[in-house]
C-alpha atoms as a PDB file:
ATOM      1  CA  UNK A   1       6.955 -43.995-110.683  1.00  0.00           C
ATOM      2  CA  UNK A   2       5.455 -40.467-110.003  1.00  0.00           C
ATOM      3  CA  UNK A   3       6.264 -38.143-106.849  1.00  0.00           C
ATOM      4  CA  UNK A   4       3.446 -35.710-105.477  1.00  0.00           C
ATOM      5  CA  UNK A   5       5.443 -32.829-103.643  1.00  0.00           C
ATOM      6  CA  UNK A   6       3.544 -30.787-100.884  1.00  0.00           C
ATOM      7  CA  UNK A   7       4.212 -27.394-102.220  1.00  0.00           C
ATOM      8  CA  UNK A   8       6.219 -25.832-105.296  1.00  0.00           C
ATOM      9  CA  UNK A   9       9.997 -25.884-105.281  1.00  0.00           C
ATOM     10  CA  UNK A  10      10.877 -28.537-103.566  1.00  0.00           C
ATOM     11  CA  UNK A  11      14.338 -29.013-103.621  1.00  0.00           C
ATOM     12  CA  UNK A  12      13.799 -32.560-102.535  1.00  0.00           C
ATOM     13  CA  UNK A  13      11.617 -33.200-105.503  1.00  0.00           C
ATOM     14  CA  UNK A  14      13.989 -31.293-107.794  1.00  0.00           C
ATOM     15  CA  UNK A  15      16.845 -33.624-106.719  1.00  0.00           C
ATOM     16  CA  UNK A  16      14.211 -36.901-107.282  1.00  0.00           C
ATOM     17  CA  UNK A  17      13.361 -35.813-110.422  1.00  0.00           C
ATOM     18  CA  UNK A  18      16.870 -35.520-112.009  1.00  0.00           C
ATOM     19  CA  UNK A  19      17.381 -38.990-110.409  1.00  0.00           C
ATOM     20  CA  UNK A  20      14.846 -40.482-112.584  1.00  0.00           C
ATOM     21  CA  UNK A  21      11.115 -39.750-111.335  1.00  0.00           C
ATOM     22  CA  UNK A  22       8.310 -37.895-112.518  1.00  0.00           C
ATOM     23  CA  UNK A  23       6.802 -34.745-110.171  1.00  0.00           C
ATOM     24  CA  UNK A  24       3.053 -33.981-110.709  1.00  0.00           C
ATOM     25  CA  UNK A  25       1.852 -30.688-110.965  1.00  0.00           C
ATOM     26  CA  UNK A  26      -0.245 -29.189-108.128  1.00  0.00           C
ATOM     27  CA  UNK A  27      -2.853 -27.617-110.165  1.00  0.00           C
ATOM     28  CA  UNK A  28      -4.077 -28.163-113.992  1.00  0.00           C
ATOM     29  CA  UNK A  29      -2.431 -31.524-114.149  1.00  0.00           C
ATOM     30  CA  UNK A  30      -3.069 -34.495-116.638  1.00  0.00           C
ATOM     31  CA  UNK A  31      -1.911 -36.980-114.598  1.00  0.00           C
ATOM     32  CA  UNK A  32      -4.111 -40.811-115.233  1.00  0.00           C
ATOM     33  CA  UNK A  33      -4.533 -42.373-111.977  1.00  0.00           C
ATOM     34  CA  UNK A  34      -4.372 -46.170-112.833  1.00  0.00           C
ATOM     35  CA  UNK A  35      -3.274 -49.090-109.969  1.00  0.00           C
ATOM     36  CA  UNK A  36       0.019 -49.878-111.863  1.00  0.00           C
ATOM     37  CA  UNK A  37       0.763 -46.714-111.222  1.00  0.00           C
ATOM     38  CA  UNK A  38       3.225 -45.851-108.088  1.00  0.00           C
ATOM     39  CA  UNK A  39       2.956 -42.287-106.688  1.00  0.00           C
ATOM     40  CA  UNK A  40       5.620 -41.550-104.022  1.00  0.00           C
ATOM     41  CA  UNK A  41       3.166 -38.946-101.962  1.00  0.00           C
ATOM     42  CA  UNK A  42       6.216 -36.374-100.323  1.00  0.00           C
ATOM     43  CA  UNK A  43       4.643 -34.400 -97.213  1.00  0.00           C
ATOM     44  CA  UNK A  44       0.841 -33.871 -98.815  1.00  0.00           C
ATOM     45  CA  UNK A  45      -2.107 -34.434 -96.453  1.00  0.00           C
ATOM     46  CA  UNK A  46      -4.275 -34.194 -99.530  1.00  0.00           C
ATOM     47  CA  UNK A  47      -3.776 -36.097-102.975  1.00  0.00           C
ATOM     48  CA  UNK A  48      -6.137 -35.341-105.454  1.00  0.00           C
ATOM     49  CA  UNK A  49      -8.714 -38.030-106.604  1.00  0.00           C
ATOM     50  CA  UNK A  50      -6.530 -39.075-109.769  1.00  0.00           C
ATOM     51  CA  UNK A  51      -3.280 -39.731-107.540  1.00  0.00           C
ATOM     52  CA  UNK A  52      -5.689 -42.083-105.051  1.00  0.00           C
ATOM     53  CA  UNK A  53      -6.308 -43.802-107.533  1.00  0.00           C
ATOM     54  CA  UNK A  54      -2.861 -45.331-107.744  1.00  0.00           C
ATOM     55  CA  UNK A  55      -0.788 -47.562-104.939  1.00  0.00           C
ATOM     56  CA  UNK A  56       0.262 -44.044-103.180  1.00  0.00           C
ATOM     57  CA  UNK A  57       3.784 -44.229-100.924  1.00  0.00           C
ATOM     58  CA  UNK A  58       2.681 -42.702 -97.378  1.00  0.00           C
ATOM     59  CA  UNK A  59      -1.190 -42.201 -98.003  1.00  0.00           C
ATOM     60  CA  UNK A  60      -2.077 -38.570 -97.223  1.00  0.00           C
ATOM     61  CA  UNK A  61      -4.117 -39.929 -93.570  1.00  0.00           C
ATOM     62  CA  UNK A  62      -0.769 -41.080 -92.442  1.00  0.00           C
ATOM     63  CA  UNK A  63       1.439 -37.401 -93.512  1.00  0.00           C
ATOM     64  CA  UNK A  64      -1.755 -35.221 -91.775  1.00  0.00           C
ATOM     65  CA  UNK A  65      -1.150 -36.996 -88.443  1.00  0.00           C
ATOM     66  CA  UNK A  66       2.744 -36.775 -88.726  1.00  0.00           C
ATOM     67  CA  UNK A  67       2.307 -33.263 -88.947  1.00  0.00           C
ATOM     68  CA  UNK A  68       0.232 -32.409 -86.252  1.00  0.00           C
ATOM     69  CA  UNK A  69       2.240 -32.568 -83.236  1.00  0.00           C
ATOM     70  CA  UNK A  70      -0.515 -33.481 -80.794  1.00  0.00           C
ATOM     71  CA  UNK A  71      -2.316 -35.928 -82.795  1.00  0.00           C
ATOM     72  CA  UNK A  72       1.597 -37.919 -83.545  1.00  0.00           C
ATOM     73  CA  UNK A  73       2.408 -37.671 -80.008  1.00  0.00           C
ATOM     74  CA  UNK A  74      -0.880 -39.579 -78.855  1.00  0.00           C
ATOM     75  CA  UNK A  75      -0.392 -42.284 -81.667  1.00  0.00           C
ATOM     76  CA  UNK A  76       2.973 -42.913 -81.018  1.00  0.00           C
ATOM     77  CA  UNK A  77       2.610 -43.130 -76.847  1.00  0.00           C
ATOM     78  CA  UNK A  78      -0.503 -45.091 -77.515  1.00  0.00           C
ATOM     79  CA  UNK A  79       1.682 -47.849 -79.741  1.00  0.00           C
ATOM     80  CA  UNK A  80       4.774 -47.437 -76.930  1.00  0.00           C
ATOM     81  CA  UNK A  81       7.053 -45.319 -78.387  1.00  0.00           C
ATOM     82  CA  UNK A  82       9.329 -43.660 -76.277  1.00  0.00           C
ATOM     83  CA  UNK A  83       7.928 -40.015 -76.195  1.00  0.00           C
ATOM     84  CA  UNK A  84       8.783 -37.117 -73.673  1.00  0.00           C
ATOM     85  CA  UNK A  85       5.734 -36.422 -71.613  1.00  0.00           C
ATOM     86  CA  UNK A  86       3.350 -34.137 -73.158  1.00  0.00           C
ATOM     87  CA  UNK A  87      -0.238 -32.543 -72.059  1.00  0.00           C
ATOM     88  CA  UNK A  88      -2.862 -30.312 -73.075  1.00  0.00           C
ATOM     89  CA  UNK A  89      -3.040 -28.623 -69.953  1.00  0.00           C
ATOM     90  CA  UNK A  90      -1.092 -26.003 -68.668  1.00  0.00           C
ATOM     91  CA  UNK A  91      -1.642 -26.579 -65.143  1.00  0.00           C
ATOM     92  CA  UNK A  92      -0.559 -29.852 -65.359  1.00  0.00           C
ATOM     93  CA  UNK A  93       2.878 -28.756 -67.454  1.00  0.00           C
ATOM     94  CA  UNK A  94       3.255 -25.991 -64.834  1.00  0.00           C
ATOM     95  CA  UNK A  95       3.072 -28.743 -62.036  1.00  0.00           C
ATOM     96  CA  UNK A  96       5.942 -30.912 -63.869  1.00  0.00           C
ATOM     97  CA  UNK A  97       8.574 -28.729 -61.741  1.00  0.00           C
ATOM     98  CA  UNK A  98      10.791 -29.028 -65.205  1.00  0.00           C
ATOM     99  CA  UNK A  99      11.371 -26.747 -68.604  1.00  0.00           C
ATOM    100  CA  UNK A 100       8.554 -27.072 -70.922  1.00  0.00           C
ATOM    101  CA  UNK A 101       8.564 -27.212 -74.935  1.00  0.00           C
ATOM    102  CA  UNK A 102       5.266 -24.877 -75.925  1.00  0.00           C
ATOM    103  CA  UNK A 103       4.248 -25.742 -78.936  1.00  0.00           C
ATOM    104  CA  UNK A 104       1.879 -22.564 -80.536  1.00  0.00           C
ATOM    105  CA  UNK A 105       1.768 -24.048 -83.604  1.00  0.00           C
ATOM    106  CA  UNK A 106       0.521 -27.864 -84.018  1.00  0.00           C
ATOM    107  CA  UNK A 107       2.217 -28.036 -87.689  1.00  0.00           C
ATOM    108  CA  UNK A 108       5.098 -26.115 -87.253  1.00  0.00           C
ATOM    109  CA  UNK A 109       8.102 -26.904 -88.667  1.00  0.00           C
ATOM    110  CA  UNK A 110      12.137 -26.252 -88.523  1.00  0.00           C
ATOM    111  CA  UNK A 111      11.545 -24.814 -84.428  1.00  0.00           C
ATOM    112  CA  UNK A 112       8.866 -22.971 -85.727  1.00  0.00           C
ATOM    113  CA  UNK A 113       6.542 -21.958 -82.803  1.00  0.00           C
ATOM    114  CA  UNK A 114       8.485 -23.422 -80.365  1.00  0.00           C
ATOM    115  CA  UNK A 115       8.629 -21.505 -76.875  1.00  0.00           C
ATOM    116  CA  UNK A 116      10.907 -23.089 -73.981  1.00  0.00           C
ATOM    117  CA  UNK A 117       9.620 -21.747 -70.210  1.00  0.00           C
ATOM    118  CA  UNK A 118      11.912 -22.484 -67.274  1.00  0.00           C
ATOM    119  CA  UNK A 119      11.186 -24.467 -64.492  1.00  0.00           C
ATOM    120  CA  UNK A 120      10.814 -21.318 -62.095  1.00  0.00           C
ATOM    121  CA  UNK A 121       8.167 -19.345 -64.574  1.00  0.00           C
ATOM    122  CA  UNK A 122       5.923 -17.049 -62.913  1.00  0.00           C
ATOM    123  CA  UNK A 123       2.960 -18.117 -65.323  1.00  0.00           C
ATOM    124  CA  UNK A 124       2.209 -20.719 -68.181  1.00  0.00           C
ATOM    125  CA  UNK A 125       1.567 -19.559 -71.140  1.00  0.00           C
ATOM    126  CA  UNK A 126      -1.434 -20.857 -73.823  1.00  0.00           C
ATOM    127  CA  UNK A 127      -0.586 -23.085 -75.918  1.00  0.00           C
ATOM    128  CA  UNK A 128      -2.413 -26.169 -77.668  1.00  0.00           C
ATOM    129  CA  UNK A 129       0.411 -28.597 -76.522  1.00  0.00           C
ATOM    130  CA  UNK A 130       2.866 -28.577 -73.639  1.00  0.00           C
ATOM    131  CA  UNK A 131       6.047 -31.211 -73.452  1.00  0.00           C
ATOM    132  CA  UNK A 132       8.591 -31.651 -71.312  1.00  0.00           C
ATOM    133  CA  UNK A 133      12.155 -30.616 -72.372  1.00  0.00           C
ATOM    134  CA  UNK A 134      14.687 -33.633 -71.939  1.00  0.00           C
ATOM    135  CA  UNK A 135      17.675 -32.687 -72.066  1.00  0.00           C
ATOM    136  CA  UNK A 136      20.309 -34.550 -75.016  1.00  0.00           C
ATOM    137  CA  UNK A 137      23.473 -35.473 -74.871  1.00  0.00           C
ATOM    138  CA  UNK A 138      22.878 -36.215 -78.919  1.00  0.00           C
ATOM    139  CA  UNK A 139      20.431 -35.812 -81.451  1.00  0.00           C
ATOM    140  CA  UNK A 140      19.852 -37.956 -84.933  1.00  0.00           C
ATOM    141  CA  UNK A 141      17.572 -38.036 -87.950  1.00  0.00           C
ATOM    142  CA  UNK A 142      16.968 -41.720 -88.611  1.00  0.00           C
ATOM    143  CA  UNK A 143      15.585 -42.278 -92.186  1.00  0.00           C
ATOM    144  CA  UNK A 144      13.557 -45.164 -92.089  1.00  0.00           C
ATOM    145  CA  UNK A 145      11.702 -46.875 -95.304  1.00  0.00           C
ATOM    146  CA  UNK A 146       9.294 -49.957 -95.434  1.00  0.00           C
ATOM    147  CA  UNK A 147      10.415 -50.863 -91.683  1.00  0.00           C
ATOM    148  CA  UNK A 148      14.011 -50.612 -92.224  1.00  0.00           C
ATOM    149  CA  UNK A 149      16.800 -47.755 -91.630  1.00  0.00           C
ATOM    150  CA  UNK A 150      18.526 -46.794 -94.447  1.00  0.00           C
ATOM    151  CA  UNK A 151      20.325 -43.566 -93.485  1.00  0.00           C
ATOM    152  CA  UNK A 152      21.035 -41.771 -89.961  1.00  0.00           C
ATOM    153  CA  UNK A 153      22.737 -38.730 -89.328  1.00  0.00           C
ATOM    154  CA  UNK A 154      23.805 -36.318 -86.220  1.00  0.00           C
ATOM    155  CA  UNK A 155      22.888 -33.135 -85.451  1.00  0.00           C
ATOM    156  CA  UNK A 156      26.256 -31.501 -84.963  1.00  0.00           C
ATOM    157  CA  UNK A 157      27.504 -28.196 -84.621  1.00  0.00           C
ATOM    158  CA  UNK A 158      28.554 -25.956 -87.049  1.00  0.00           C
ATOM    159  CA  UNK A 159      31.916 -24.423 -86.469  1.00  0.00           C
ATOM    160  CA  UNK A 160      32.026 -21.480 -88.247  1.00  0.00           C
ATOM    161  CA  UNK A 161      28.686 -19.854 -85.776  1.00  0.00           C
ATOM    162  CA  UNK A 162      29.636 -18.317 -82.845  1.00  0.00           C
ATOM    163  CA  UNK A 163      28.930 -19.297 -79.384  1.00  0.00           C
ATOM    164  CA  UNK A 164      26.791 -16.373 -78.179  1.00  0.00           C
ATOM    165  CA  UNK A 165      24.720 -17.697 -81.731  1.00  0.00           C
ATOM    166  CA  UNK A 166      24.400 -21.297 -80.788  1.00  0.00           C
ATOM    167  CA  UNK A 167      21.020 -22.641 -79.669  1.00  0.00           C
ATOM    168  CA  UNK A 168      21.671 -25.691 -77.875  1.00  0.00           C
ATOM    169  CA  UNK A 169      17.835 -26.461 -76.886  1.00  0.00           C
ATOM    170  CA  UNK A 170      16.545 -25.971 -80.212  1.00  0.00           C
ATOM    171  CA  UNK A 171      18.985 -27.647 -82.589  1.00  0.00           C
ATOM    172  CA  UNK A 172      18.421 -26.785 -86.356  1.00  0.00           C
ATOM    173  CA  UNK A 173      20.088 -24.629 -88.941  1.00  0.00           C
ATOM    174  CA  UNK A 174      18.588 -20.736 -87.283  1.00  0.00           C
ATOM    175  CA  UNK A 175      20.777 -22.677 -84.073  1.00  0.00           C
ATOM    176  CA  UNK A 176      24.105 -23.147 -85.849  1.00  0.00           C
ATOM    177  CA  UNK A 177      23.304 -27.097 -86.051  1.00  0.00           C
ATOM    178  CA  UNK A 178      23.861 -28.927 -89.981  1.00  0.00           C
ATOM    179  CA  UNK A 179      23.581 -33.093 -90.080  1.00  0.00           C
ATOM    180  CA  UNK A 180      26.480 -34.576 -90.209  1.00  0.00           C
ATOM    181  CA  UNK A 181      27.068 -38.555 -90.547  1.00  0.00           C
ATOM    182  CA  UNK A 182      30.714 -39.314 -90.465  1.00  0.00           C
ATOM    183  CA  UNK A 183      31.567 -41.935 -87.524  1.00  0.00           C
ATOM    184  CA  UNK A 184      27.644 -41.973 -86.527  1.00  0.00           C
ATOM    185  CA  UNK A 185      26.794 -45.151 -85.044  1.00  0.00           C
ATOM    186  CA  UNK A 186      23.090 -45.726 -83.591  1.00  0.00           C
ATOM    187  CA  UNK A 187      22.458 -48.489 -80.919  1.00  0.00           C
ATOM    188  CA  UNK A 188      19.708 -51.089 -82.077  1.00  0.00           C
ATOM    189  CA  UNK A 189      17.406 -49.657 -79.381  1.00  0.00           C
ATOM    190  CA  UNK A 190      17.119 -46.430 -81.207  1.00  0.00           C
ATOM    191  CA  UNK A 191      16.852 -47.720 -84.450  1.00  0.00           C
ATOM    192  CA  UNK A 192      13.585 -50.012 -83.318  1.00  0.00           C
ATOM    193  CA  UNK A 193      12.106 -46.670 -81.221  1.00  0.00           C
ATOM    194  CA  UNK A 194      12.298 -44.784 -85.130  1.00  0.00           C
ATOM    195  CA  UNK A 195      10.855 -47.952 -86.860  1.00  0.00           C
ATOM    196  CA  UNK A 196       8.093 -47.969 -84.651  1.00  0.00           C
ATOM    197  CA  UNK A 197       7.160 -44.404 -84.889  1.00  0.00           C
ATOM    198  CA  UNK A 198       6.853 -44.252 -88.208  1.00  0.00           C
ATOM    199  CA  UNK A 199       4.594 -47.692 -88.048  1.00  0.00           C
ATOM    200  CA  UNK A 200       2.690 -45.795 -85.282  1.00  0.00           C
ATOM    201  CA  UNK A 201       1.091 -43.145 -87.807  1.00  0.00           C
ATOM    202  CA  UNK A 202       0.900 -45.530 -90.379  1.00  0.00           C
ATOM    203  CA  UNK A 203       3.686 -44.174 -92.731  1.00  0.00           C
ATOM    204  CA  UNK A 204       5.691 -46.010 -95.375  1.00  0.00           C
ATOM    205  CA  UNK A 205       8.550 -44.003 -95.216  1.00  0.00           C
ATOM    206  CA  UNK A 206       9.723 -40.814 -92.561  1.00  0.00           C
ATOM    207  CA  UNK A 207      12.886 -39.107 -91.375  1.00  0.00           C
ATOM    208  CA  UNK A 208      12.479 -39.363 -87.185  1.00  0.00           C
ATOM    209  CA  UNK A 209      14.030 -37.374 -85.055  1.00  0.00           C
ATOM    210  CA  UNK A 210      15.419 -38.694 -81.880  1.00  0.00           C
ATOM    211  CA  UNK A 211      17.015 -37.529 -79.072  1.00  0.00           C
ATOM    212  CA  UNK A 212      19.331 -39.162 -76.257  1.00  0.00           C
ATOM    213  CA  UNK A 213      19.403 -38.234 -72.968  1.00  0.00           C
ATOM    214  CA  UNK A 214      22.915 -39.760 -71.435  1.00  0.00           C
ATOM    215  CA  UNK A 215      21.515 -39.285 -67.417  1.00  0.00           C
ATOM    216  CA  UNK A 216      18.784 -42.002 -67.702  1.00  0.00           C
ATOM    217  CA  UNK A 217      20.109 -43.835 -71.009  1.00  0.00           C
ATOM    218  CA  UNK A 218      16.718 -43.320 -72.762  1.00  0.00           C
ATOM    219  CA  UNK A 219      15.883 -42.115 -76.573  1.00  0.00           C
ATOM    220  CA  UNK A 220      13.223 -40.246 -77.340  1.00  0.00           C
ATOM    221  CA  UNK A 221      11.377 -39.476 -80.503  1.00  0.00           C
ATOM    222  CA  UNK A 222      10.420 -35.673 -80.918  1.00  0.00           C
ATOM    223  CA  UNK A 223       8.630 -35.870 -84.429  1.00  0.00           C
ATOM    224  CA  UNK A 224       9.030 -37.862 -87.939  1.00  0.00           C
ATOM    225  CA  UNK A 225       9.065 -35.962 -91.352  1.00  0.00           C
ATOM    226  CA  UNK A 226       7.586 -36.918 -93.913  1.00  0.00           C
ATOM    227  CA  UNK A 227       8.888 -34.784 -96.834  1.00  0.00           C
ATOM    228  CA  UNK A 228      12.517 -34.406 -95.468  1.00  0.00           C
ATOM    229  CA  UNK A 229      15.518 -32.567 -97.258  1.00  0.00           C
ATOM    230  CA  UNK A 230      17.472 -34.644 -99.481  1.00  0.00           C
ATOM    231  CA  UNK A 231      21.372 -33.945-100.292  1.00  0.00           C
ATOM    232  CA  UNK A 232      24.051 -36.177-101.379  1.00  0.00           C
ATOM    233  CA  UNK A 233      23.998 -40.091 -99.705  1.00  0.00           C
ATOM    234  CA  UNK A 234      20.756 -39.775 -98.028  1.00  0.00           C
ATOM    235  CA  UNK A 235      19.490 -38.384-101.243  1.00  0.00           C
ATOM    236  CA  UNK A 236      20.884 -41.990-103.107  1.00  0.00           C
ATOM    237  CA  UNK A 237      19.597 -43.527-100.624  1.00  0.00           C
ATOM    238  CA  UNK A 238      16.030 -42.512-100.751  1.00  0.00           C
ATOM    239  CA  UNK A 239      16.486 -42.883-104.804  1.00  0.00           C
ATOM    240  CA  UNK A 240      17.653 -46.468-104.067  1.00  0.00           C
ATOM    241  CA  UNK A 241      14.689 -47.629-101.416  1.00  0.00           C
ATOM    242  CA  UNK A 242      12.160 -46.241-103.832  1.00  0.00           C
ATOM    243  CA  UNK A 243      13.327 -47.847-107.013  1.00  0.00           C
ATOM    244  CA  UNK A 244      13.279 -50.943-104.823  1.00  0.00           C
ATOM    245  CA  UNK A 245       9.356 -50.888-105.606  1.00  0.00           C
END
C-alpha cells in the first residue's frame, strides 16, 4: 500500500510512513502503476498517470471538488446535506439581514481568506462566495472512512491564549482553538450529516467539519478535508481503517 501526499513534508505522511506505508515521490519517481496496487491519494487533485493506474483511495475528481468551497457547497446542498446558506451574489448576501462568511479564496485553507461582515455593513464586499455565519454552540471534526466514523474530536479552547487573542468566529489554531476528544460524544444525526458529505463529493475517506447551532438544534457542515493532520489516536486510527483494505 502506497500514499501520494499533496505537497512535500507532510507531517501526516511522515507519521503514515513510519506506521508502515510507502510515500511516492512528487517528481522523478519509479513508482509501477499495476491494479494490485493500492495508492492512498492524501489531498492531490492530480495523480500522475502511473498512480491511476492503481485502485487509488479518494480519486483526485473527488479531493479537487472538496477543495473548492463553491463547487463542495453545491454538491453537498444538491445531495441534502445540511449546509449554511451560501450565494454567489453579493446583493443577495447583503439582503440576508445576517453576518456573512466571505470567502476570497475558493481553496483556502486553516481560515485562510476568510472575511466576516456584520449585519449592519455599509457595503458588500467582492468575493467569489458569500455564506451565512451560524452561530455554534460547538464545533467537531468527524473523521469518516468507507461510510463509517472512526474518530471525532472538539474544537476547544486553548487555555494558555488570552481572551483579547481568542477568535471565537473563526475557530482554528491562529484563534487559540486545538482538538480535543476527551468526553466528546456526537448525536447520530451529526454523524449521518458527515457521512453524507463526504459521499456527496464522492470521497472515500475525509475529516468534516461540523458545526452546532444550540438555538434551532441544527448541524451544519462547513467543509471536509481531505488530507487532514494526523497525531496520536486519530493517527492509529486512520493507520487501522487503511490497513483494513
Amino acid at each position: 500500500m502506497f500514499i501520494y501526499p499533496y505537497r512535500k513534508g507532510s507531517k501526516s505522511v511522515k507519521a503514515l510512513r513510519e506506521n508502515g506505508f510507502k510515500s511516492i515521490k512528487l517528481e522523478n519517481s519509479r513508482f509501477k502503476g499495476r491494479p494490485n496496487k493500492v495508492v492512498i491519494n492524501y489531498g492531490s487533485s492530480r495523480l500522475p498517470p502511473e498512480v491511476l493506474k492503481c485502485r487509488v483511495i479518494n480519486s483526485p475528481e473527488a479531493v479537487s471538488k472538496a477543495a473548492d468551497k463553491l463547487s463542495s457547497f453545491k454538491a453537498m446542498a444538491e445531495y441534502g446535506v445540511s449546509v449554511p446558506r451560501f450565494t454567489e451574489s453579493s446583493e443577495e448576501a447583503s439582503g440576508w439581514g445576517v453576518d456573512v462568511v466571505l470567502r476570497h479564496k475558493l481553496n483556502g485553507h486553516s481560515g485562510e481568506g476568510i472575511e466576516i461582515v456584520g449585519a449592519d455593513h455599509e457595503e458588500m464586499p467582492e468575493a467569489p462566495l458569500y455564506v451565512e455565519y451560524v452561530k455554534k454552540k460547538e464545533e467537531y471534526r468527524v473523521h469518516v472512512f468507507m461510510g463509517e466514523v472512526i474518530d471525532v474530536q472538539r474544537k476547544a479552547r486553548k487555555r494558555e491564549v488570552p481572551d483579547e487573542e481568542v477568535n471565537w468566529q473563526v475557530r482554528n489554531l491562529d484563534g487559540g482553538f486545538i482538538y480535543a476528544r476527551e468526553g466528546v460524544e456526537l448525536p447520530e444525526e451529526a454523524q449521518l450529516q458527515a457521512i453524507a458529505a463526504v459521499e456527496a463529493l464522492g470521497l472515500d475517506f475525509g475529516a468534516v467539519d461540523i458545526i452546532w447551532n444550540e438555538r434551532s438544534d441544527t448541524y451544519y457542515v462547513l467543509e471536509v478535508n481531505t488530507a487532514p493532520g494526523l497525531t496520536g489516536t486519530t493517527l492509529e486510527r486512520y493507520v487501522e481503517a487503511f490497513k483494513q483494505l
